[in-house]
Protein backbone atom coordinates (compact mmCIF):
# COMPACT_ATOMS: atom_id res chain seq x y z
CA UNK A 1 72.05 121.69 -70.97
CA UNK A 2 72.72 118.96 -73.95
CA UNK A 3 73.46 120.43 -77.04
CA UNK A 4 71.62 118.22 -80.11
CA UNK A 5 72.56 118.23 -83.52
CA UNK A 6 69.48 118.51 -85.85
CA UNK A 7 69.17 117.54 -89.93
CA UNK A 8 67.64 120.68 -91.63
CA UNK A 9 65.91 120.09 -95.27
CA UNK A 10 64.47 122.01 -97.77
CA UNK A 11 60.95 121.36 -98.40
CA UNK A 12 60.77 122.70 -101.75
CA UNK A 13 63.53 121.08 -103.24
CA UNK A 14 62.44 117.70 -102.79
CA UNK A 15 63.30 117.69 -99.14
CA UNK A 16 67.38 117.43 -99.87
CA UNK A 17 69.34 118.16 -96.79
CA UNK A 18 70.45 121.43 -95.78
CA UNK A 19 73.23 120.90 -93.18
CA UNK A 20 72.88 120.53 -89.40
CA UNK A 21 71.89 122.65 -86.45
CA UNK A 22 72.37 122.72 -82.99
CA UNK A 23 69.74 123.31 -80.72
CA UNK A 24 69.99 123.09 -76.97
CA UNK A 25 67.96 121.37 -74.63
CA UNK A 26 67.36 120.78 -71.14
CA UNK A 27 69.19 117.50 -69.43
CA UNK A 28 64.74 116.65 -68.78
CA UNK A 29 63.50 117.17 -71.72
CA UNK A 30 59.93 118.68 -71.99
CA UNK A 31 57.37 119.77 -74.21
CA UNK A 32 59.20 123.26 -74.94
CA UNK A 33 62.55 121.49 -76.26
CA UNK A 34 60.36 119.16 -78.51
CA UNK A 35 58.94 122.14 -80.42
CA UNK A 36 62.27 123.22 -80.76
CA UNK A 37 63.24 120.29 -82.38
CA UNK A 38 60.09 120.07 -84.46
CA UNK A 39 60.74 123.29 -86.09
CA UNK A 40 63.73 122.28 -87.67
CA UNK A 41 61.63 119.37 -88.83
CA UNK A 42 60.33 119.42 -92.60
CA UNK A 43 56.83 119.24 -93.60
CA UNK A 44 54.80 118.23 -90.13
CA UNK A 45 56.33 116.36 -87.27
CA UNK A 46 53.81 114.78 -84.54
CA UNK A 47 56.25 116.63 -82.19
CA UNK A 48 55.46 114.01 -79.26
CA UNK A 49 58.63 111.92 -77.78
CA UNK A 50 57.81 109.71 -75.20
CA UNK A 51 60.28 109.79 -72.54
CA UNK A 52 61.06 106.43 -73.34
CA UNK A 53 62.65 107.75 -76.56
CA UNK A 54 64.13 111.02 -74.75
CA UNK A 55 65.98 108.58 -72.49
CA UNK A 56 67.19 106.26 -75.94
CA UNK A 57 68.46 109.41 -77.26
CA UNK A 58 70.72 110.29 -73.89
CA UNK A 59 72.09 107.03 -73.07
CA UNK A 60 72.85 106.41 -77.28
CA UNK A 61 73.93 109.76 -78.20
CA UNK A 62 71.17 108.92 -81.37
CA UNK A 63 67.57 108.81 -82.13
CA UNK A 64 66.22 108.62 -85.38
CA UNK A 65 63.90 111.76 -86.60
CA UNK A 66 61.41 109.42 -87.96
CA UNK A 67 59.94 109.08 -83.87
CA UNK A 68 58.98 112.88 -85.06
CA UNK A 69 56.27 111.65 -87.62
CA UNK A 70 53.41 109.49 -87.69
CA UNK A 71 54.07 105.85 -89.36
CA UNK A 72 51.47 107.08 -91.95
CA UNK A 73 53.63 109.75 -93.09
CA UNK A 74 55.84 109.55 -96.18
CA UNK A 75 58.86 109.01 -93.08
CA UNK A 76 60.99 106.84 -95.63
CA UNK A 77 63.02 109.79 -97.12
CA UNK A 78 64.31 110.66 -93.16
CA UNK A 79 65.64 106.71 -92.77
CA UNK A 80 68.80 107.86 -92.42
CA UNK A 81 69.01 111.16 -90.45
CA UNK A 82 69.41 111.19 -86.95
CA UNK A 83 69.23 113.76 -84.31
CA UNK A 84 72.78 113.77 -82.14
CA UNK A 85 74.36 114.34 -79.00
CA UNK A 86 77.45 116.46 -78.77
């Protein structure tokens, strides 16, 4: 199991962060750890990560929650938040 650290926000306080959670997830990720992920997720994230991206976020202890939403979201106000690898 790989423990991930995930940005929480409050969506009715103009989405200011919260703190961080952790969440665990399989060493293959799969459909059930990205919903797990997503519901820490303000507002509504795609909740699709290619394996491409599961693999990024492995091998760089980092991926960006802004692969959560779709580029015609309002993603800018998540540029800096990151979901991370203990």
């Amino acid at each position: 199991m790989i423990k991930v650290l995930v940005p929480t926000f409050d969506e009715f306080n103009k989405y200011s962060f919260i703190e961080h959670k952790t969440v665990e997830i399989k060493d293959k990720p799969d459909s059930e750890d990205q919903d797990k992920i997503s519901k820490l997720l303000p507002g509504i994230p795609q909740g699709y990560i290619s394996e491409g991206l599961w693999k990024e976020l492995i091998e760089k202890k980092q991926l960006s929650i802004m692969h959560f939403y779709d580029e015609r979201q309002n993603r800018k106000r998540f540029k800096n938040y990151y979901l991370t690898i203990l």
